[in-house]
N, C-alpha and C. Protein backbone atom coordinates (compact mmCIF):
# COMPACT_ATOMS: atom_id res chain seq x y z
N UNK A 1 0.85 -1.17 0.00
CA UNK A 1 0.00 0.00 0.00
C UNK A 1 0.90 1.23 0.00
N UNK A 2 0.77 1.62 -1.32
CA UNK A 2 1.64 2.98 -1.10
C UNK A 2 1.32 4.54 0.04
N UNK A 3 2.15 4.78 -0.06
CA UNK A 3 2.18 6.17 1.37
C UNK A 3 0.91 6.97 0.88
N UNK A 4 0.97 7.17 -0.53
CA UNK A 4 0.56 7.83 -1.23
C UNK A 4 -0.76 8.05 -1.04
N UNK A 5 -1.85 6.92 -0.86
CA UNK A 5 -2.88 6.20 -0.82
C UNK A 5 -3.77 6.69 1.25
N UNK A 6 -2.66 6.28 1.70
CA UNK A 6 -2.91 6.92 3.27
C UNK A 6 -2.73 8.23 3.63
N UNK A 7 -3.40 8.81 3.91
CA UNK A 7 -3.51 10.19 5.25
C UNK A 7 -2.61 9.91 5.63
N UNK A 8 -2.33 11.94 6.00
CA UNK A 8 -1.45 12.00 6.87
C UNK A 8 -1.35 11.57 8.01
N UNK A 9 -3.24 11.42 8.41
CA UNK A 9 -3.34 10.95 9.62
C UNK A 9 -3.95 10.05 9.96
N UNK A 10 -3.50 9.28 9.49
CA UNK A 10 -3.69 7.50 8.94
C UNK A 10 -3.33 6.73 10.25
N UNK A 11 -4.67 6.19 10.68
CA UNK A 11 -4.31 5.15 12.02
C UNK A 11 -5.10 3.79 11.58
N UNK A 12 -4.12 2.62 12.57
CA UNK A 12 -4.77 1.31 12.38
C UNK A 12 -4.85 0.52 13.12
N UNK A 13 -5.62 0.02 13.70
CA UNK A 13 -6.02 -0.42 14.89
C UNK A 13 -6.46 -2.20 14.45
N UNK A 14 -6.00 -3.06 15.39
CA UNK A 14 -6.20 -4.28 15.40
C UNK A 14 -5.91 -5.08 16.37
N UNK A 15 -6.38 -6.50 16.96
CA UNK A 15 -6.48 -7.01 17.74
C UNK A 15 -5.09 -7.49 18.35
N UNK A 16 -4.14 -7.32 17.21
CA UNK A 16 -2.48 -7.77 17.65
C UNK A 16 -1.76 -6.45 18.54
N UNK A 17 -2.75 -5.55 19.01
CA UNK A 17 -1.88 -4.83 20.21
C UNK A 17 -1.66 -3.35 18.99
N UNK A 18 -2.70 -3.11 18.61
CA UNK A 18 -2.46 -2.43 17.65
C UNK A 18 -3.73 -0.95 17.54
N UNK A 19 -3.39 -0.40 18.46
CA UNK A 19 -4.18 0.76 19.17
C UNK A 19 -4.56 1.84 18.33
N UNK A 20 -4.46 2.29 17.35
CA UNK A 20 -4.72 3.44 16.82
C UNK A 20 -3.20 3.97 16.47
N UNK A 21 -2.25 2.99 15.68
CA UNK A 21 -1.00 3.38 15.89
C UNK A 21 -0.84 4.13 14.37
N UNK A 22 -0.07 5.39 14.37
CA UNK A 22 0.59 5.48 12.90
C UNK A 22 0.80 5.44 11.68
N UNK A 23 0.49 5.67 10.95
CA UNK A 23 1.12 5.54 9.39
C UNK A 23 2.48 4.77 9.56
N UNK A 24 3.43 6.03 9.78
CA UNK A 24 4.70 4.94 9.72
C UNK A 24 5.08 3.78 10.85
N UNK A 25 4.21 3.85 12.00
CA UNK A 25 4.03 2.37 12.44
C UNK A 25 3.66 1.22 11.61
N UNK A 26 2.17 1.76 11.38
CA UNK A 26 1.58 0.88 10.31
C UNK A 26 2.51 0.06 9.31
N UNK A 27 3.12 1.09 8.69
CA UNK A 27 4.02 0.56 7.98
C UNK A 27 5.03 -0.12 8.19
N UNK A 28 5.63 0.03 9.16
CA UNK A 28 7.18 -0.53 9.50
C UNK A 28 6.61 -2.17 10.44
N UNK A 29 5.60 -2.06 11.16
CA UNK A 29 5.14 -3.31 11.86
C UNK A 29 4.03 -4.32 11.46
N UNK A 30 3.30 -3.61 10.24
CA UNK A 30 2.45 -4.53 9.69
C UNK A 30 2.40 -5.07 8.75
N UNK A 31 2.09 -3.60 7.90
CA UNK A 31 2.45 -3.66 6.14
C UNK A 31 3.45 -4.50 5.86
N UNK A 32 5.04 -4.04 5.77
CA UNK A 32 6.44 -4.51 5.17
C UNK A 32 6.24 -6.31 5.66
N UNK A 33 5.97 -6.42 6.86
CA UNK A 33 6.03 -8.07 7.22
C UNK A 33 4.77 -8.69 6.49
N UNK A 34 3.78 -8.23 6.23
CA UNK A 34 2.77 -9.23 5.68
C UNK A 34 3.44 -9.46 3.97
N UNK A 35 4.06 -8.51 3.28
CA UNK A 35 4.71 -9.08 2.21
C UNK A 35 5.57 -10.65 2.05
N UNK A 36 6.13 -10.59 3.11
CA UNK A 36 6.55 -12.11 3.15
C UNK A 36 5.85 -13.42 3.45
N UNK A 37 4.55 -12.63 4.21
CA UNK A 37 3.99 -13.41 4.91
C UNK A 37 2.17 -14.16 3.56
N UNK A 38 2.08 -13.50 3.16
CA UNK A 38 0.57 -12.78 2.45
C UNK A 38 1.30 -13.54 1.17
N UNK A 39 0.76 -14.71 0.56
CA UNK A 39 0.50 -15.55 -0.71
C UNK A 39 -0.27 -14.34 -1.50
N UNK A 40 -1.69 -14.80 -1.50
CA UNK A 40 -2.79 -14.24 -1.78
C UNK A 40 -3.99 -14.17 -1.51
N UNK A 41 -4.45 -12.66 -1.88
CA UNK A 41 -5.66 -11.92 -1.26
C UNK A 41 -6.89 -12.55 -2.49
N UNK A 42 -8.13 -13.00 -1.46
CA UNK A 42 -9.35 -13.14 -2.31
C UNK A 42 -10.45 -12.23 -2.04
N UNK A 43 -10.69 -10.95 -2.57
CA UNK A 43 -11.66 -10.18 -1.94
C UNK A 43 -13.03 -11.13 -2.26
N UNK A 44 -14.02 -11.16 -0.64
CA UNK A 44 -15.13 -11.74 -1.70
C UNK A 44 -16.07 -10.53 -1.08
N UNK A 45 -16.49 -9.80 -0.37
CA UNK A 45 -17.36 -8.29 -0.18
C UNK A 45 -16.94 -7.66 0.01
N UNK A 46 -16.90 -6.55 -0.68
CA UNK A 46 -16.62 -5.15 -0.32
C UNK A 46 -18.33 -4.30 -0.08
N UNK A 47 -18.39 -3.58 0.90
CA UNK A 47 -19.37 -3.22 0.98
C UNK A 47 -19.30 -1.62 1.50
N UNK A 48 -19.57 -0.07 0.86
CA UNK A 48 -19.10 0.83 0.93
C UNK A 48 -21.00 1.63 0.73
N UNK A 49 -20.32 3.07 1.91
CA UNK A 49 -21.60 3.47 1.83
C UNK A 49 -20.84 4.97 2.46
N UNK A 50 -21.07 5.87 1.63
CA UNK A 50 -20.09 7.10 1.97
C UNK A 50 -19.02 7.27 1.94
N UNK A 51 -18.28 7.59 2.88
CA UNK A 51 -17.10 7.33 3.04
C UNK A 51 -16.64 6.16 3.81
N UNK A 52 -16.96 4.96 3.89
CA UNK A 52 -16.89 4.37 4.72
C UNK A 52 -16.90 2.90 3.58
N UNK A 53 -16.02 1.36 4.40
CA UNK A 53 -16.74 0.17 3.49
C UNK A 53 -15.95 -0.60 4.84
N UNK A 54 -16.60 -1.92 4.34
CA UNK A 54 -16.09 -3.25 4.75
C UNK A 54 -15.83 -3.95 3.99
N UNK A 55 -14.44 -4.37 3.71
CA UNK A 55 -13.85 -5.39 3.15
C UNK A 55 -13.90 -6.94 4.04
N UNK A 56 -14.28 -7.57 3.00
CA UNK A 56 -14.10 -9.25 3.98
C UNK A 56 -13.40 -10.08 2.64
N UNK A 57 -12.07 -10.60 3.21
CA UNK A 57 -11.28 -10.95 1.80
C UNK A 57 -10.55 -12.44 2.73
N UNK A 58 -10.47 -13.66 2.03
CA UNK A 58 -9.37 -14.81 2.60
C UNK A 58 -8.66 -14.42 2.20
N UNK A 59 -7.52 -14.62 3.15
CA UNK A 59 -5.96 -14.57 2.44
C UNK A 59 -5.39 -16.13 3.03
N UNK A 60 -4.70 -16.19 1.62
CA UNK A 60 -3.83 -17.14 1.98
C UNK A 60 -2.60 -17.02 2.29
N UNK A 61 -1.91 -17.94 3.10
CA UNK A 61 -0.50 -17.15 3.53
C UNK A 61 0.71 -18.41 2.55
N UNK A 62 1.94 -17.90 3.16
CA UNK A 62 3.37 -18.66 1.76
C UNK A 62 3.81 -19.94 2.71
N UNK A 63 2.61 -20.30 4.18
CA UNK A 63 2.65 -21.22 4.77
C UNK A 63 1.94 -22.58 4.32
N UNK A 64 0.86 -22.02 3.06
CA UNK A 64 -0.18 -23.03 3.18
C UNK A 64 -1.38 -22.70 4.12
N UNK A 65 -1.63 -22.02 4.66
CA UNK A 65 -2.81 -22.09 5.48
C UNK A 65 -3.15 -21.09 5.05
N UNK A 66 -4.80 -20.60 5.78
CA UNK A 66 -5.69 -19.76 4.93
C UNK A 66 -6.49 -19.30 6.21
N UNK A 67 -7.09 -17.92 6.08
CA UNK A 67 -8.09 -17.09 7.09
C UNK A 67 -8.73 -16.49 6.52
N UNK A 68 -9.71 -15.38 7.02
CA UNK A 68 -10.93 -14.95 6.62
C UNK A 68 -10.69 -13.89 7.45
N UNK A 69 -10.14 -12.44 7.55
CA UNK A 69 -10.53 -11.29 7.98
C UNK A 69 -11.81 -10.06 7.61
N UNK A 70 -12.32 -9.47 8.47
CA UNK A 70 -12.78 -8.13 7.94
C UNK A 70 -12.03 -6.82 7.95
N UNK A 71 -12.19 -5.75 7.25
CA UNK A 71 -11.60 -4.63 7.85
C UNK A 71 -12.61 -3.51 7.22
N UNK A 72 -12.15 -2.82 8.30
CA UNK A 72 -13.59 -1.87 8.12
C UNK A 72 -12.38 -0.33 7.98
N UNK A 73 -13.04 0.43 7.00
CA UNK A 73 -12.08 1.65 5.73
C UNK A 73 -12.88 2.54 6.35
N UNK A 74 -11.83 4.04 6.76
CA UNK A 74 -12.82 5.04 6.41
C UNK A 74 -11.41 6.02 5.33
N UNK A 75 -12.44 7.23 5.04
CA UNK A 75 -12.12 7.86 3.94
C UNK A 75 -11.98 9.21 4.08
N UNK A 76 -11.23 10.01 3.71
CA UNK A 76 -11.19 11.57 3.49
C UNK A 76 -11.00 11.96 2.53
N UNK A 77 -11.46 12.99 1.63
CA UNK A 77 -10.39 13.54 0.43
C UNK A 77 -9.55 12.63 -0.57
N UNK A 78 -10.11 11.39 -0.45
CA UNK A 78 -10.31 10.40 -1.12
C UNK A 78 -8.64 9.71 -0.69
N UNK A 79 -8.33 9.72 0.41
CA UNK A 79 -7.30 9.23 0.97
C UNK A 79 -7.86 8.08 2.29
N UNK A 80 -6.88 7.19 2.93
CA UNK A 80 -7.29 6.30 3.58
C UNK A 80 -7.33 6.92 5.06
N UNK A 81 -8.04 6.93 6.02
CA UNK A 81 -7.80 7.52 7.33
C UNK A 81 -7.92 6.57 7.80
N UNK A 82 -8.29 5.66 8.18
CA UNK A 82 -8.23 4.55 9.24
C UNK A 82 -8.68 3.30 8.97
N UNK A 83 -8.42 2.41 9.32
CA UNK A 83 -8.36 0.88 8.96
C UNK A 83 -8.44 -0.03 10.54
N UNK A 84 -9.54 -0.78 10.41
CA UNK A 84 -10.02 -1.22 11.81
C UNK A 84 -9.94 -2.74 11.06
N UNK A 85 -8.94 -3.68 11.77
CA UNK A 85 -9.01 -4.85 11.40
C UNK A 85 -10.05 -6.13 12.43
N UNK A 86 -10.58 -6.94 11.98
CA UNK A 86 -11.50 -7.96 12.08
C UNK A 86 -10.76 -9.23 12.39
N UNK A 87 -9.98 -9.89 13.20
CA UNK A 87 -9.99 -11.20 12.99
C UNK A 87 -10.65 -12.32 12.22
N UNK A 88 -10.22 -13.11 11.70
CA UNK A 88 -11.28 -14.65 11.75
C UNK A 88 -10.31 -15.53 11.56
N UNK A 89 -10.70 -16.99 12.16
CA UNK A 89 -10.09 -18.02 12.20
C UNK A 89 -9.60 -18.62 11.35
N UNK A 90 -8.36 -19.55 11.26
CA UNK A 90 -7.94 -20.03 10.79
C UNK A 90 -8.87 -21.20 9.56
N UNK A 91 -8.97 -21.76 8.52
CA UNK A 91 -9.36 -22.14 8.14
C UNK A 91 -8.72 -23.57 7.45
């Protein structure tokens, strides 16, 4: 996800201890490691209403195994402001 794409004041919050942290948190502790980690993404809903959507996509990982997250988008000025991640189980 380029810089480009996120707010300046771009936060992301998720169940791994992940509070409302940063852009360049975001980046340096989530983003850069899921590249190694992240096979491939299957979006199957996107669901958007304003500025706002829910993505629900499996990813598969370069382990062989596979999950089911949500994440819920909001929007400014057609930039990303915040990203609220969803768990789901292993599959």
């Amino acid at each position: 996800m380029s810089g480009g794409v996120l707010a300046d004041s771009f936060t992301f919050t998720s169940p791994n201890d992940d509070d409302h942290i940063s852009k360049s948190v975001f980046k340096e502790r989530c983003f850069l490691s899921q590249l190694e980690f992240i096979k491939q993404f299957e979006l199957e809903t996107i669901s958007a209403h304003g500025d706002e959507a829910f993505v629900k996509y499996l990813c598969r990982t370069t382990k062989g195994t596979s999950f089911r997250n949500v994440e819920y988008f909001r929007f400014a000025k057609g930039k990303i402001t915040a990203i609220e991640v969803y768990f789901g189980g292993n599959l």
